[in-house]
PDB file of N, CA and C in Angstrom:
ATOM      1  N   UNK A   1     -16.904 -11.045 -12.027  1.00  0.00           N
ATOM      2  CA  UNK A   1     -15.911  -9.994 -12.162  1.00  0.00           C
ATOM      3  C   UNK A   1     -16.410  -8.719 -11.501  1.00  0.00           C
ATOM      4  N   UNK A   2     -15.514  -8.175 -10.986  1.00  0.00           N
ATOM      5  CA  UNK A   2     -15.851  -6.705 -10.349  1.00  0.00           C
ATOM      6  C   UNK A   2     -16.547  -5.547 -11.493  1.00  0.00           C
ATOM      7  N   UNK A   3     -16.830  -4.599 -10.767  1.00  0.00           N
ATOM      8  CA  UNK A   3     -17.365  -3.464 -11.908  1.00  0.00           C
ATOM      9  C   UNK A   3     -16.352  -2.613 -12.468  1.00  0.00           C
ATOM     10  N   UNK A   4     -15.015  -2.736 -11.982  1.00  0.00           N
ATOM     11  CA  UNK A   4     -13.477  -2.463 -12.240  1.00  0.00           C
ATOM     12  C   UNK A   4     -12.652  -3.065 -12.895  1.00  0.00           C
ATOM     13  N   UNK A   5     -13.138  -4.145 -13.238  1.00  0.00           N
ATOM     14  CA  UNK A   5     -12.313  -5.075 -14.501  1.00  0.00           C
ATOM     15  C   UNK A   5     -11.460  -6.115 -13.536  1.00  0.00           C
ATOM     16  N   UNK A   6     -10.632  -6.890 -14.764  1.00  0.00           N
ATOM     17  CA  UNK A   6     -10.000  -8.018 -14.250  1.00  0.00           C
ATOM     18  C   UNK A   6      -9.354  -7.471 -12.491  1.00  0.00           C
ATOM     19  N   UNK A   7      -8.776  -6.217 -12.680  1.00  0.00           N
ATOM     20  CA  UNK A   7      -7.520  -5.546 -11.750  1.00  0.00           C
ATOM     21  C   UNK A   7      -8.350  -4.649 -10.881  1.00  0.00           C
ATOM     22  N   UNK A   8      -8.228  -4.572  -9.647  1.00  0.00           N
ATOM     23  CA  UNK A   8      -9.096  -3.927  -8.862  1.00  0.00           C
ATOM     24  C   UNK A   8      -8.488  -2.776  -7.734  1.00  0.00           C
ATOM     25  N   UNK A   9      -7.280  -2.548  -8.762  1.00  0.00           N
ATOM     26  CA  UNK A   9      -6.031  -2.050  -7.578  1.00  0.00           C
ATOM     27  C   UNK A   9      -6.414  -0.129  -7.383  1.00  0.00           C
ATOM     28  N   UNK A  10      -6.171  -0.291  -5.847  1.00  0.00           N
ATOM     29  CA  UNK A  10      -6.156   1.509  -5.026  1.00  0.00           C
ATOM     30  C   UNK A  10      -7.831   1.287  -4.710  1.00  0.00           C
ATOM     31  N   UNK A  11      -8.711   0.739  -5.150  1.00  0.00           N
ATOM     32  CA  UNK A  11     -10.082   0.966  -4.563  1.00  0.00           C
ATOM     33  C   UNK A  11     -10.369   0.736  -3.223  1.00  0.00           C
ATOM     34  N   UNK A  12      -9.551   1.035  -2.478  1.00  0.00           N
ATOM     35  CA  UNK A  12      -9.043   1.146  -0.699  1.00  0.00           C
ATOM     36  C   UNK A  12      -9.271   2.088   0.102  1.00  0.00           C
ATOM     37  N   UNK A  13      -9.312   2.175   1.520  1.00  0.00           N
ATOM     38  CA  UNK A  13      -9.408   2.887   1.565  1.00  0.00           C
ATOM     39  C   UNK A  13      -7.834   3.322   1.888  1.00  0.00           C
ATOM     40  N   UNK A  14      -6.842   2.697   2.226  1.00  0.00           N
ATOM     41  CA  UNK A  14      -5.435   2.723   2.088  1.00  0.00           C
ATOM     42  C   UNK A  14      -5.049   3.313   0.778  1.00  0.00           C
ATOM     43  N   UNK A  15      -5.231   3.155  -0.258  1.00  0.00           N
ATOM     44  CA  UNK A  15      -5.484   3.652  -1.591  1.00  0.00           C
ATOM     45  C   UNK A  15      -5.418   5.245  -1.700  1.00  0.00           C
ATOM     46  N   UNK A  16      -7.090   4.813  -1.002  1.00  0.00           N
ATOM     47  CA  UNK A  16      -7.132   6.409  -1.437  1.00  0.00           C
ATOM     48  C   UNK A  16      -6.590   7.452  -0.548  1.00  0.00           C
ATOM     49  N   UNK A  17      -6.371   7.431   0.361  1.00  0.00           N
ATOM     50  CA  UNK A  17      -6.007   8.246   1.694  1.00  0.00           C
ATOM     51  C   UNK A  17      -4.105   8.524   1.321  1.00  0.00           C
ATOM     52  N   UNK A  18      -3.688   7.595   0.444  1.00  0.00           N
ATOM     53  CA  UNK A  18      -2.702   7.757   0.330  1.00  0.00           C
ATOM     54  C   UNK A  18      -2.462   8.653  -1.088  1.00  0.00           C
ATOM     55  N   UNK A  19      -3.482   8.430  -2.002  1.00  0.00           N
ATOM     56  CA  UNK A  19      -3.418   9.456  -2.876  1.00  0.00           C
ATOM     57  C   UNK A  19      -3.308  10.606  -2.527  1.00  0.00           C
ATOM     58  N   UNK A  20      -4.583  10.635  -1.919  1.00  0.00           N
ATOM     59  CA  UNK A  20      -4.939  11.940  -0.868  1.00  0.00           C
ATOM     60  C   UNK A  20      -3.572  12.939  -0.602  1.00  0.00           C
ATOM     61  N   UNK A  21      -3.125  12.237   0.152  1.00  0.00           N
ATOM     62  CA  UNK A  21      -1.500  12.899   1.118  1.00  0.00           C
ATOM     63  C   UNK A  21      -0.404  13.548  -0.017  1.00  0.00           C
ATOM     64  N   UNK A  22      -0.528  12.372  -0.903  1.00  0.00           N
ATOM     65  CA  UNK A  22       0.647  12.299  -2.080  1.00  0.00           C
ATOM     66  C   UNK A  22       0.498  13.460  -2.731  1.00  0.00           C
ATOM     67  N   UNK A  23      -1.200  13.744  -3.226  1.00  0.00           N
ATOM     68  CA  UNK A  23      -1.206  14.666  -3.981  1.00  0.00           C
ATOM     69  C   UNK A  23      -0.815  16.251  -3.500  1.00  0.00           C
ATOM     70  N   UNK A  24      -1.474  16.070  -1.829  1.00  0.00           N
ATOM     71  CA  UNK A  24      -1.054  17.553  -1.612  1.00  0.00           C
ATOM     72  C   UNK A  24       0.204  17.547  -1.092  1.00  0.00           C
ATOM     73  N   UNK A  25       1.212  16.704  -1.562  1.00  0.00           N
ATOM     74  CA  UNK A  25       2.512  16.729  -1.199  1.00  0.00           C
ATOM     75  C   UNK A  25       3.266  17.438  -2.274  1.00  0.00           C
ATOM     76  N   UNK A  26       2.584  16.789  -3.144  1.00  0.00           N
ATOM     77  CA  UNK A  26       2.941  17.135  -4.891  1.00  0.00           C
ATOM     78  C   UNK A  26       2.629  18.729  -5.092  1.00  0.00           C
ATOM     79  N   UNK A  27       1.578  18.933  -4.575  1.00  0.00           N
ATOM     80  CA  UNK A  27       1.446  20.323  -4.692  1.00  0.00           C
ATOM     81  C   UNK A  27       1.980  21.248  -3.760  1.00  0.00           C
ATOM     82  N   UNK A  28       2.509  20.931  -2.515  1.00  0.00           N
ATOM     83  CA  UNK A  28       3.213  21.745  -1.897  1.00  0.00           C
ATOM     84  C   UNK A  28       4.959  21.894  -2.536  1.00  0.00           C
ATOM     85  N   UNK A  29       5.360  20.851  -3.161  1.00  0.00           N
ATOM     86  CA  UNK A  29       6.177  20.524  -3.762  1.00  0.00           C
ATOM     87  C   UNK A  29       6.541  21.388  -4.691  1.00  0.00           C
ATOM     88  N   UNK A  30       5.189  21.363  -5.807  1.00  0.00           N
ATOM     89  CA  UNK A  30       5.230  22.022  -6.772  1.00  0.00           C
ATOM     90  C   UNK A  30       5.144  23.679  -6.574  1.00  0.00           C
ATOM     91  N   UNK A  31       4.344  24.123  -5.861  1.00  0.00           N
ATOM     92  CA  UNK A  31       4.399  25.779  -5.055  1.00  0.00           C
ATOM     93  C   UNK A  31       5.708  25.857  -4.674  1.00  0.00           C
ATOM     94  N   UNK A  32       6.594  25.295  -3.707  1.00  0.00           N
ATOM     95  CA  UNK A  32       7.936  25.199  -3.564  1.00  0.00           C
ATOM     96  C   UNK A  32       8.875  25.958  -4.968  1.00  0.00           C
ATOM     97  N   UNK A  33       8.913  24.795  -5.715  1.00  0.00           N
ATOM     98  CA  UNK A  33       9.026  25.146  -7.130  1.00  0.00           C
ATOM     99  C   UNK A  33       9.127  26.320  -7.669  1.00  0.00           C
ATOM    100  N   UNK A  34       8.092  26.691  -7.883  1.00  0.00           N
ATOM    101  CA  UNK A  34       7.455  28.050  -8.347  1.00  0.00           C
ATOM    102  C   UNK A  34       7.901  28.737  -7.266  1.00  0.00           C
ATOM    103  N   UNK A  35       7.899  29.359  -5.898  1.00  0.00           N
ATOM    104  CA  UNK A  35       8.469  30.207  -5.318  1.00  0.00           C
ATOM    105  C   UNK A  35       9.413  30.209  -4.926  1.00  0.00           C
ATOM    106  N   UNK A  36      10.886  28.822  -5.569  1.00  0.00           N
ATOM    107  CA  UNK A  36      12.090  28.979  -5.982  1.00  0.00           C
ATOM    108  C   UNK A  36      12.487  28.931  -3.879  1.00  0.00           C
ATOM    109  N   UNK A  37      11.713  27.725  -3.565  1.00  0.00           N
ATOM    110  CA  UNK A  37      12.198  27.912  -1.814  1.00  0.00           C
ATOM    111  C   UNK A  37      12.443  26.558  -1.577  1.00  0.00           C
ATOM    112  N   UNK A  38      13.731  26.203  -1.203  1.00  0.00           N
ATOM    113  CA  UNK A  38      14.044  24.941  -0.961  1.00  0.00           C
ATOM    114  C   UNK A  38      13.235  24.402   0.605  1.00  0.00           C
ATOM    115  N   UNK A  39      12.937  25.207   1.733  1.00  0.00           N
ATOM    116  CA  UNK A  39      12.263  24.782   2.623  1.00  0.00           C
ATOM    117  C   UNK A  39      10.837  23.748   1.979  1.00  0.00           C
ATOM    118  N   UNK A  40      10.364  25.079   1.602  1.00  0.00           N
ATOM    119  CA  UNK A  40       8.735  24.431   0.924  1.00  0.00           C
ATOM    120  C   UNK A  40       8.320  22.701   0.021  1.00  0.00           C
ATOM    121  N   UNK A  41       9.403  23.033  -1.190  1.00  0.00           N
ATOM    122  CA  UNK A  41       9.949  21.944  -1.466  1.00  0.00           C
ATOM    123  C   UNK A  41      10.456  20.233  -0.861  1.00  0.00           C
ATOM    124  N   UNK A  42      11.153  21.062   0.338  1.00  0.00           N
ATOM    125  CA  UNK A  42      11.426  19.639   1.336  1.00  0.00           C
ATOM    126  C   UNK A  42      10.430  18.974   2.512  1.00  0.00           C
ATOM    127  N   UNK A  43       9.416  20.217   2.100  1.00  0.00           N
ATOM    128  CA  UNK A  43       8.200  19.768   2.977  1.00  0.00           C
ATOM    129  C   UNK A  43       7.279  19.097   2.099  1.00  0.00           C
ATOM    130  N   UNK A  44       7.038  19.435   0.645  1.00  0.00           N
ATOM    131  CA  UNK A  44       6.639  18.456  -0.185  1.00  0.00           C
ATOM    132  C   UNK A  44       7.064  17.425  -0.176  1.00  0.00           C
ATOM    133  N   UNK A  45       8.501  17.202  -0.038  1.00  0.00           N
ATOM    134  CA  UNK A  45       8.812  15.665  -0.541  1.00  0.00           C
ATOM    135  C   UNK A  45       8.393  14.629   1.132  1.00  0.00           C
ATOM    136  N   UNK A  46       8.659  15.750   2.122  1.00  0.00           N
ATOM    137  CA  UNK A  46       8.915  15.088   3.368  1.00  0.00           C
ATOM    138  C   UNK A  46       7.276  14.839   3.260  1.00  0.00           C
ATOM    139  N   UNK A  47       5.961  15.203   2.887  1.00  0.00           N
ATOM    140  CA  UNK A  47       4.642  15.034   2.791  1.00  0.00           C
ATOM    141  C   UNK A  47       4.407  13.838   1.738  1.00  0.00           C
ATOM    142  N   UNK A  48       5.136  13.520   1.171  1.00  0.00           N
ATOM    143  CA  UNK A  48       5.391  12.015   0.160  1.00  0.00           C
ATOM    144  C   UNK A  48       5.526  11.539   0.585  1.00  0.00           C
ATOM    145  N   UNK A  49       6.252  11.261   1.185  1.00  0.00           N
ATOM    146  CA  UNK A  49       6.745  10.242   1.927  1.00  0.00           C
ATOM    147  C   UNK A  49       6.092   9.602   3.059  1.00  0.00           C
ATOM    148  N   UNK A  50       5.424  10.534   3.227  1.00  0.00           N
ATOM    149  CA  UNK A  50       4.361  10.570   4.899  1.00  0.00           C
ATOM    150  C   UNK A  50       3.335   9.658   4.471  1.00  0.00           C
ATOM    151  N   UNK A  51       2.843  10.018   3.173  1.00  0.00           N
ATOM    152  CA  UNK A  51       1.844   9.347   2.247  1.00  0.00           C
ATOM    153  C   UNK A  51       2.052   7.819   2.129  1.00  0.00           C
ATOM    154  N   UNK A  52       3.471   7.526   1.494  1.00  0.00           N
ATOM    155  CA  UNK A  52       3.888   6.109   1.584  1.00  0.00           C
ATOM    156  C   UNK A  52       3.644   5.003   2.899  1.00  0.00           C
ATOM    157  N   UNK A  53       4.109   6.298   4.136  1.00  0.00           N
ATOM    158  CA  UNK A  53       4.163   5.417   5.163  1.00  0.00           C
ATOM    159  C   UNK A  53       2.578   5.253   5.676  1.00  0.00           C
ATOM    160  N   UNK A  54       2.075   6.110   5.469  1.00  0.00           N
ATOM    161  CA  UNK A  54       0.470   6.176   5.934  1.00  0.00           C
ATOM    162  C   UNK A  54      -0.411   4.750   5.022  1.00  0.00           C
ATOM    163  N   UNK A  55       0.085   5.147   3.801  1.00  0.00           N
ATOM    164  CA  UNK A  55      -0.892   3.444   2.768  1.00  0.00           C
ATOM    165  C   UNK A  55      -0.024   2.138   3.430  1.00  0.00           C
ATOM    166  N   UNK A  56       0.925   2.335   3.454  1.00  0.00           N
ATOM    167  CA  UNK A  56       1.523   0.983   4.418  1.00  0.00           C
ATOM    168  C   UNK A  56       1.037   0.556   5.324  1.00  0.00           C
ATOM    169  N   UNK A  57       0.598   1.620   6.307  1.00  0.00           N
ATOM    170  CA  UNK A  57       0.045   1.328   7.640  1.00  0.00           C
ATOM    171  C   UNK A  57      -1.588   1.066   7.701  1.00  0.00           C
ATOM    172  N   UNK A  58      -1.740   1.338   7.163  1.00  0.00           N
ATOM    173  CA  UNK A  58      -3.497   1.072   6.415  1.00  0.00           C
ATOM    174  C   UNK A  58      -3.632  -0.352   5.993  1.00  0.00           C
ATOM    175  N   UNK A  59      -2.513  -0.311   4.896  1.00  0.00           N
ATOM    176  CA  UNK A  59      -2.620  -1.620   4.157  1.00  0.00           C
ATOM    177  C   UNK A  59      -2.564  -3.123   5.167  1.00  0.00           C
ATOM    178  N   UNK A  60      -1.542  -2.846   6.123  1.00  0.00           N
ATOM    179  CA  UNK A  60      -1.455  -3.944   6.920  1.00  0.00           C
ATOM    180  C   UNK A  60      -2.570  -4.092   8.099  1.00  0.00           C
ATOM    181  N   UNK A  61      -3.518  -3.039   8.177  1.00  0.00           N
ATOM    182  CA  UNK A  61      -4.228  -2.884   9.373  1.00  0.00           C
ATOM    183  C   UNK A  61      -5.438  -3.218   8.592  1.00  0.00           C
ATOM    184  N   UNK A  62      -5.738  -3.513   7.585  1.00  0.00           N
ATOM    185  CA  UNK A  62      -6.621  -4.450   6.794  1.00  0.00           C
ATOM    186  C   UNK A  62      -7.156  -3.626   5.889  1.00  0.00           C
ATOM    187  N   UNK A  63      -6.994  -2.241   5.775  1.00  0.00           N
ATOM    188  CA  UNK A  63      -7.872  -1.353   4.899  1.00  0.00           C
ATOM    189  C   UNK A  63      -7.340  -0.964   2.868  1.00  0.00           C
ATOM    190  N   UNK A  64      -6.189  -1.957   3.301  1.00  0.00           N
ATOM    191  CA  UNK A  64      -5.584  -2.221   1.714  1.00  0.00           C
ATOM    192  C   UNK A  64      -5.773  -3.529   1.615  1.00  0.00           C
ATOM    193  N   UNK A  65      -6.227  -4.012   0.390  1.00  0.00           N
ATOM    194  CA  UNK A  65      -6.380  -5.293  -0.183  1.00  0.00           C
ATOM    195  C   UNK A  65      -5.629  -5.999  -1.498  1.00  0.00           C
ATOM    196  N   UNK A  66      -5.575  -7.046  -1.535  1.00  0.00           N
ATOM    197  CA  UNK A  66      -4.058  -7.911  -2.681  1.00  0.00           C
ATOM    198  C   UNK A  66      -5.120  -7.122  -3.830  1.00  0.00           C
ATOM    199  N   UNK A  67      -4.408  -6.933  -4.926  1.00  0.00           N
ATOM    200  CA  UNK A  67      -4.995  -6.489  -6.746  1.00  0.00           C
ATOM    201  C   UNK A  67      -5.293  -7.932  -6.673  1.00  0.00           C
ATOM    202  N   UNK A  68      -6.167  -7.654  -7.967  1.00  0.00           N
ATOM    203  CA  UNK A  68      -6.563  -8.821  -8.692  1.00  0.00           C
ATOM    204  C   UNK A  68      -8.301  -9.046  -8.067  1.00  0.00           C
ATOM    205  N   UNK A  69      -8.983  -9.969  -8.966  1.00  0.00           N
ATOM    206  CA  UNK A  69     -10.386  -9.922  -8.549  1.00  0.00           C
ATOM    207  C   UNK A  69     -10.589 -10.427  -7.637  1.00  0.00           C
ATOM    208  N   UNK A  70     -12.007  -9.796  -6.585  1.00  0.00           N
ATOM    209  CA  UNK A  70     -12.513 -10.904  -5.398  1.00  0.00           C
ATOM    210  C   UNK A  70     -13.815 -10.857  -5.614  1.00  0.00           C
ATOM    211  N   UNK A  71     -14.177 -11.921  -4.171  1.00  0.00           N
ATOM    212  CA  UNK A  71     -15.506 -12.017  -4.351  1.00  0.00           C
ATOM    213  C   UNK A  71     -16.734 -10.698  -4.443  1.00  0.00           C
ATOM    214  N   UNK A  72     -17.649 -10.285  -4.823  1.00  0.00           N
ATOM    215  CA  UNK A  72     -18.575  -9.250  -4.922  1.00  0.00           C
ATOM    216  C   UNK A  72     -18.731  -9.016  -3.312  1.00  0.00           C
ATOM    217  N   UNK A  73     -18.723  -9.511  -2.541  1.00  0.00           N
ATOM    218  CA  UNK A  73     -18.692  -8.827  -1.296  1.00  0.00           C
ATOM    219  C   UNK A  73     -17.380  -8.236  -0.666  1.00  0.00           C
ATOM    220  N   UNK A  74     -16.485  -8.493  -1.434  1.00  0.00           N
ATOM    221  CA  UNK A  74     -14.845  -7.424  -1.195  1.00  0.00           C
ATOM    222  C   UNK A  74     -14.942  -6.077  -2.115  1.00  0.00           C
ATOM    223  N   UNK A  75     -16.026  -5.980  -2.904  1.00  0.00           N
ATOM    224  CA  UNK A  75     -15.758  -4.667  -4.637  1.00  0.00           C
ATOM    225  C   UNK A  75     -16.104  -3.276  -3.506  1.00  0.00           C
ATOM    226  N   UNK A  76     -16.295  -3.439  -2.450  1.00  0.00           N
ATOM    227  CA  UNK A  76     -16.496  -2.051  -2.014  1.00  0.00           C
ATOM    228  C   UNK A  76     -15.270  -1.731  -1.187  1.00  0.00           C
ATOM    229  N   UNK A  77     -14.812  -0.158  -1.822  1.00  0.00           N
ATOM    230  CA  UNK A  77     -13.400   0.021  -1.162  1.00  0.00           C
ATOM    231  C   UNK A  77     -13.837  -0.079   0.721  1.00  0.00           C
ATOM    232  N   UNK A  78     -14.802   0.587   0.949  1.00  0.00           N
ATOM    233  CA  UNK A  78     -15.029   0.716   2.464  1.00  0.00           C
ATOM    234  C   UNK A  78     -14.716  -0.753   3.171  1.00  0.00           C
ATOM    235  N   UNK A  79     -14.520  -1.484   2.663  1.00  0.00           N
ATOM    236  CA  UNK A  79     -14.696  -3.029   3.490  1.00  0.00           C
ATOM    237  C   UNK A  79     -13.766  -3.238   3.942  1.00  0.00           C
ATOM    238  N   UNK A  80     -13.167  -3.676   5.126  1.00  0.00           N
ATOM    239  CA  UNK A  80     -11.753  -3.975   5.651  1.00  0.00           C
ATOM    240  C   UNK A  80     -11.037  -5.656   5.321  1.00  0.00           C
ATOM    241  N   UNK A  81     -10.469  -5.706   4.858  1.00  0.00           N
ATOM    242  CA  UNK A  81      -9.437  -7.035   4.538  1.00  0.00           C
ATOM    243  C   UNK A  81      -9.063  -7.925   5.825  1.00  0.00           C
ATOM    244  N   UNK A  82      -9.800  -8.915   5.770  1.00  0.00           N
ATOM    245  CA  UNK A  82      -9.866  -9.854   6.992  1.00  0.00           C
ATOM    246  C   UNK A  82      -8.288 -10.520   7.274  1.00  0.00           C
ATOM    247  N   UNK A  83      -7.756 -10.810   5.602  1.00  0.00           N
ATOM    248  CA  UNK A  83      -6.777 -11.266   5.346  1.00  0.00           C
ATOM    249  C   UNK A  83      -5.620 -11.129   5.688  1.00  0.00           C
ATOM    250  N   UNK A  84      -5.276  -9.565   5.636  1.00  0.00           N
ATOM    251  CA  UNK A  84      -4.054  -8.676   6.055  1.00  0.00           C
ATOM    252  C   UNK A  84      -3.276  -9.345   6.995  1.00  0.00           C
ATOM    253  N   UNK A  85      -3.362  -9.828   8.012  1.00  0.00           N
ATOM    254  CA  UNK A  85      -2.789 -10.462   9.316  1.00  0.00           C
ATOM    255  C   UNK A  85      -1.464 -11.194   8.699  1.00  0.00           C
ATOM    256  N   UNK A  86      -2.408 -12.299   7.623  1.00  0.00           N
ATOM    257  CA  UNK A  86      -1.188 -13.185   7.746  1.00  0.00           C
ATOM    258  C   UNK A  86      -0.379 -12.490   6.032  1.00  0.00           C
ATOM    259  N   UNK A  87      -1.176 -11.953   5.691  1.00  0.00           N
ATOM    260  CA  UNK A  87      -0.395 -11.073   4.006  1.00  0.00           C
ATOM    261  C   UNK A  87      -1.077 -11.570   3.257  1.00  0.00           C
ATOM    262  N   UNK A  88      -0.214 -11.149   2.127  1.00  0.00           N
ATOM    263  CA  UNK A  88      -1.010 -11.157   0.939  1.00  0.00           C
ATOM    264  C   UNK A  88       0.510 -11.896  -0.164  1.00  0.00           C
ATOM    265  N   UNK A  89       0.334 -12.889  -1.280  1.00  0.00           N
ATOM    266  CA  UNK A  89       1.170 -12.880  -1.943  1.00  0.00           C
ATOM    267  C   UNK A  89       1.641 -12.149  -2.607  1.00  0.00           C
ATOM    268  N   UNK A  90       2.980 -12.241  -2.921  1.00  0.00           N
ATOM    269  CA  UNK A  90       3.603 -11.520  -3.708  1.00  0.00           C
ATOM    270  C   UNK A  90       3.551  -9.850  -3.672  1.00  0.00           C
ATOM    271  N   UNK A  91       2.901  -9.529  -2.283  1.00  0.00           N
ATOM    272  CA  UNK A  91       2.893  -8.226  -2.083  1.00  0.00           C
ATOM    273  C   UNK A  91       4.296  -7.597  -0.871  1.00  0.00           C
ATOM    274  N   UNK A  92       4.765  -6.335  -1.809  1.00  0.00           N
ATOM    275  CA  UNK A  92       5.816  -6.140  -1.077  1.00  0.00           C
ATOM    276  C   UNK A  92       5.675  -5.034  -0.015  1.00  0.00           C
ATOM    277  N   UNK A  93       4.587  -4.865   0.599  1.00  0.00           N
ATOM    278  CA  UNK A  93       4.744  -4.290   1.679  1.00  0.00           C
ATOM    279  C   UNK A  93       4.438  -5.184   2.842  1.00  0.00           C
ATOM    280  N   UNK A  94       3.780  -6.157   2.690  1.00  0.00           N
ATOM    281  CA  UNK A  94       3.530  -7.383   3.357  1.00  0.00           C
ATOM    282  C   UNK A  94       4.793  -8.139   3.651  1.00  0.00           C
ATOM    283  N   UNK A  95       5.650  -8.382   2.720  1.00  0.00           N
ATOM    284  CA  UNK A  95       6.877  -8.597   2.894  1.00  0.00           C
ATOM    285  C   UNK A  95       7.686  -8.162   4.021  1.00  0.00           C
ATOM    286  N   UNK A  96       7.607  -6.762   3.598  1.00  0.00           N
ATOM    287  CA  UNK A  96       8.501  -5.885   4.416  1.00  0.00           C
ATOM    288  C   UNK A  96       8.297  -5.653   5.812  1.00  0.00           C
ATOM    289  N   UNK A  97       7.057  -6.013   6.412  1.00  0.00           N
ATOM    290  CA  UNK A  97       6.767  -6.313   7.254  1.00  0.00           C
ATOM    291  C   UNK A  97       6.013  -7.861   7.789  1.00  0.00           C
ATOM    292  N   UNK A  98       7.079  -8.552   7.116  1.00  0.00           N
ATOM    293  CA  UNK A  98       7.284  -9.969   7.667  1.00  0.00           C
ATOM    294  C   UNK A  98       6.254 -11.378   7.835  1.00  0.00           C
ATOM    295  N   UNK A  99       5.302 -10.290   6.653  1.00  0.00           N
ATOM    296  CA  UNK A  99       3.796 -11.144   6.295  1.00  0.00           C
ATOM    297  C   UNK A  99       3.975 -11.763   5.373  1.00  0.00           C
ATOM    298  N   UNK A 100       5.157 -11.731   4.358  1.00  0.00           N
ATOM    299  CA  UNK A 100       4.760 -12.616   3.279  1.00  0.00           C
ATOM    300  C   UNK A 100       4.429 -14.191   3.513  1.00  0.00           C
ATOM    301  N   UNK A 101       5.802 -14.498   4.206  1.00  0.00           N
ATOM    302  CA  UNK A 101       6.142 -15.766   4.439  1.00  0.00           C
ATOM    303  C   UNK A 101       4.920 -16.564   4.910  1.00  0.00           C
ATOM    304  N   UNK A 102       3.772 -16.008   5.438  1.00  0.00           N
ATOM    305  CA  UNK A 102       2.511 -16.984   5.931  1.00  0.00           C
ATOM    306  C   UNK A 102       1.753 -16.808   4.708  1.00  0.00           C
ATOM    307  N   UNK A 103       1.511 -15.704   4.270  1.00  0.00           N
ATOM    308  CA  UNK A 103       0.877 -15.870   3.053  1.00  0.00           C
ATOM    309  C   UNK A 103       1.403 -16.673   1.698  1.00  0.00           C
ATOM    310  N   UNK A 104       2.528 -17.031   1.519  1.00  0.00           N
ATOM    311  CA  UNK A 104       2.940 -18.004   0.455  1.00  0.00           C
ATOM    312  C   UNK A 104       2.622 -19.099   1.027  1.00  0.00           C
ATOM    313  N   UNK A 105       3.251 -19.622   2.396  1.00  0.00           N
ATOM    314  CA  UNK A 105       2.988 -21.068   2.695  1.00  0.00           C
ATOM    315  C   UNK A 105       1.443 -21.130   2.506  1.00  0.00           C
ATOM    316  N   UNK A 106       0.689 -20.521   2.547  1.00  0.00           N
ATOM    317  CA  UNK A 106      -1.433 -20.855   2.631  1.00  0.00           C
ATOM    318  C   UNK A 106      -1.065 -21.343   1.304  1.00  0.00           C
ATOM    319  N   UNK A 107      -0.393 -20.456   0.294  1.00  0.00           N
ATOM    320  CA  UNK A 107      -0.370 -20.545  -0.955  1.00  0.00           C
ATOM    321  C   UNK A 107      -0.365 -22.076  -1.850  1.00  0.00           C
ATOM    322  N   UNK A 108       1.150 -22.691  -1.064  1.00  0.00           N
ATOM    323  CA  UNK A 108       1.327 -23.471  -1.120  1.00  0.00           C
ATOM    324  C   UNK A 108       2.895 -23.045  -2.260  1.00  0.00           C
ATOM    325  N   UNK A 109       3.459 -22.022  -2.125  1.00  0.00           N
ATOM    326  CA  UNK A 109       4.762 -21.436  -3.293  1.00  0.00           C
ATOM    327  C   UNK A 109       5.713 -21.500  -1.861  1.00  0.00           C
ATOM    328  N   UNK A 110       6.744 -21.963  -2.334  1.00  0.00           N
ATOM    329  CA  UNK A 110       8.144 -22.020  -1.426  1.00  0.00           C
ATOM    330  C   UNK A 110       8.396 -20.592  -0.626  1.00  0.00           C
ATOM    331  N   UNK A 111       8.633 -21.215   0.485  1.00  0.00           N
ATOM    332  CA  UNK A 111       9.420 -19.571   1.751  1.00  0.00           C
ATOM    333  C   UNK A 111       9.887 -18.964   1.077  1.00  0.00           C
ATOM    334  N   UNK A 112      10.333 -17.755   0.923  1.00  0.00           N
ATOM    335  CA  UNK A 112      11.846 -17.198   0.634  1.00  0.00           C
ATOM    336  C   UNK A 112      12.676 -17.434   2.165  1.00  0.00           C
ATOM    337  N   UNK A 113      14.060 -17.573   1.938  1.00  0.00           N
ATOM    338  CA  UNK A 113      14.761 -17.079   3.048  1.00  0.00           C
ATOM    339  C   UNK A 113      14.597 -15.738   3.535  1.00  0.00           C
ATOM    340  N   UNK A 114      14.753 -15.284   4.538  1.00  0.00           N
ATOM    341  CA  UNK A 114      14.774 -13.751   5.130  1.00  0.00           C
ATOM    342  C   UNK A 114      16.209 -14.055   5.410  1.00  0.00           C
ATOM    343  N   UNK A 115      16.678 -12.582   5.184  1.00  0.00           N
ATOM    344  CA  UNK A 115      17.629 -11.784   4.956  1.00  0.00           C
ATOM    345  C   UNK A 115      18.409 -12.003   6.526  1.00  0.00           C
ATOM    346  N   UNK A 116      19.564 -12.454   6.536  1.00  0.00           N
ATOM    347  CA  UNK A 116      20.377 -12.735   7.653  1.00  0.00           C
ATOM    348  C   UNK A 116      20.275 -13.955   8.332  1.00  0.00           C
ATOM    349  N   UNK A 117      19.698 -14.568   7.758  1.00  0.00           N
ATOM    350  CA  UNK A 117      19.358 -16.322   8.378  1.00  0.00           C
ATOM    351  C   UNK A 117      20.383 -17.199   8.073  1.00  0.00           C
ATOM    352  N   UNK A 118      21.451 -17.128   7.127  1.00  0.00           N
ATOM    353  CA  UNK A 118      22.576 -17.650   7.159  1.00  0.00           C
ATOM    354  C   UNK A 118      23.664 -16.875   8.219  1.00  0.00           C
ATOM    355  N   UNK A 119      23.969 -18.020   9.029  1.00  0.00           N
ATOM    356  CA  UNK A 119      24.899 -16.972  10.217  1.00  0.00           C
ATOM    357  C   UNK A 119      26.224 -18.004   9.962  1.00  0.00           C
TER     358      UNK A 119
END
């Protein structure tokens, strides 16, 4: 078991980089707020969002890894995810960019259909 327990989730560096963004999104957000300025505010949320797309792009470029335990040579966030290419199960950003489907078949759990394949 890891030194993180059964669940090993955000110890990334996708993880963290995305905290990172989120938080000072949150806080530009929140200053917004407080100085009652809808600009400031929409630059917070538009800095959220930036965050989302940034751990996405991490995640698939191998520097986010599936939750759940691995071997003691994966417990360090610095390590890059060999895996990423073909996805990860049941993960929905992998999905969304069209990785699930190889990662279930390794699995051995049924395709899903993708969306528009009935014509």
């Amino acid at each position: 078991m890891s030194a993180h327990g059964d669940v090993d989730m955000g110890h990334t560096v996708a993880g963290w980089t995305g905290t990172s963004i989120a938080t000072l999104g949150f806080g530009v957000a929140g200053l917004g707020i407080v100085a009652v300025s809808g600009p400031l505010i929409a630059a917070g949320v538009a800095v959220i969002a930036l965050s989302v797309i940034v751990t996405w792009v991490l995640h698939l470029a191998g520097w986010g890894k599936p939750s759940g335990p691995r071997p003691a040579d994966q417990w360090d966030w610095r390590v890059k995810d060999l895996t990423a290419r073909r996805g990860h199960p049941d993960c929905v950003g992998c999905w969304i960019a069209g990785r699930r489907a190889a990662a279930a078949a390794e699995v051995g759990k049924p395709v899903p259909e993708t969306v528009g394949a009935q014509l």
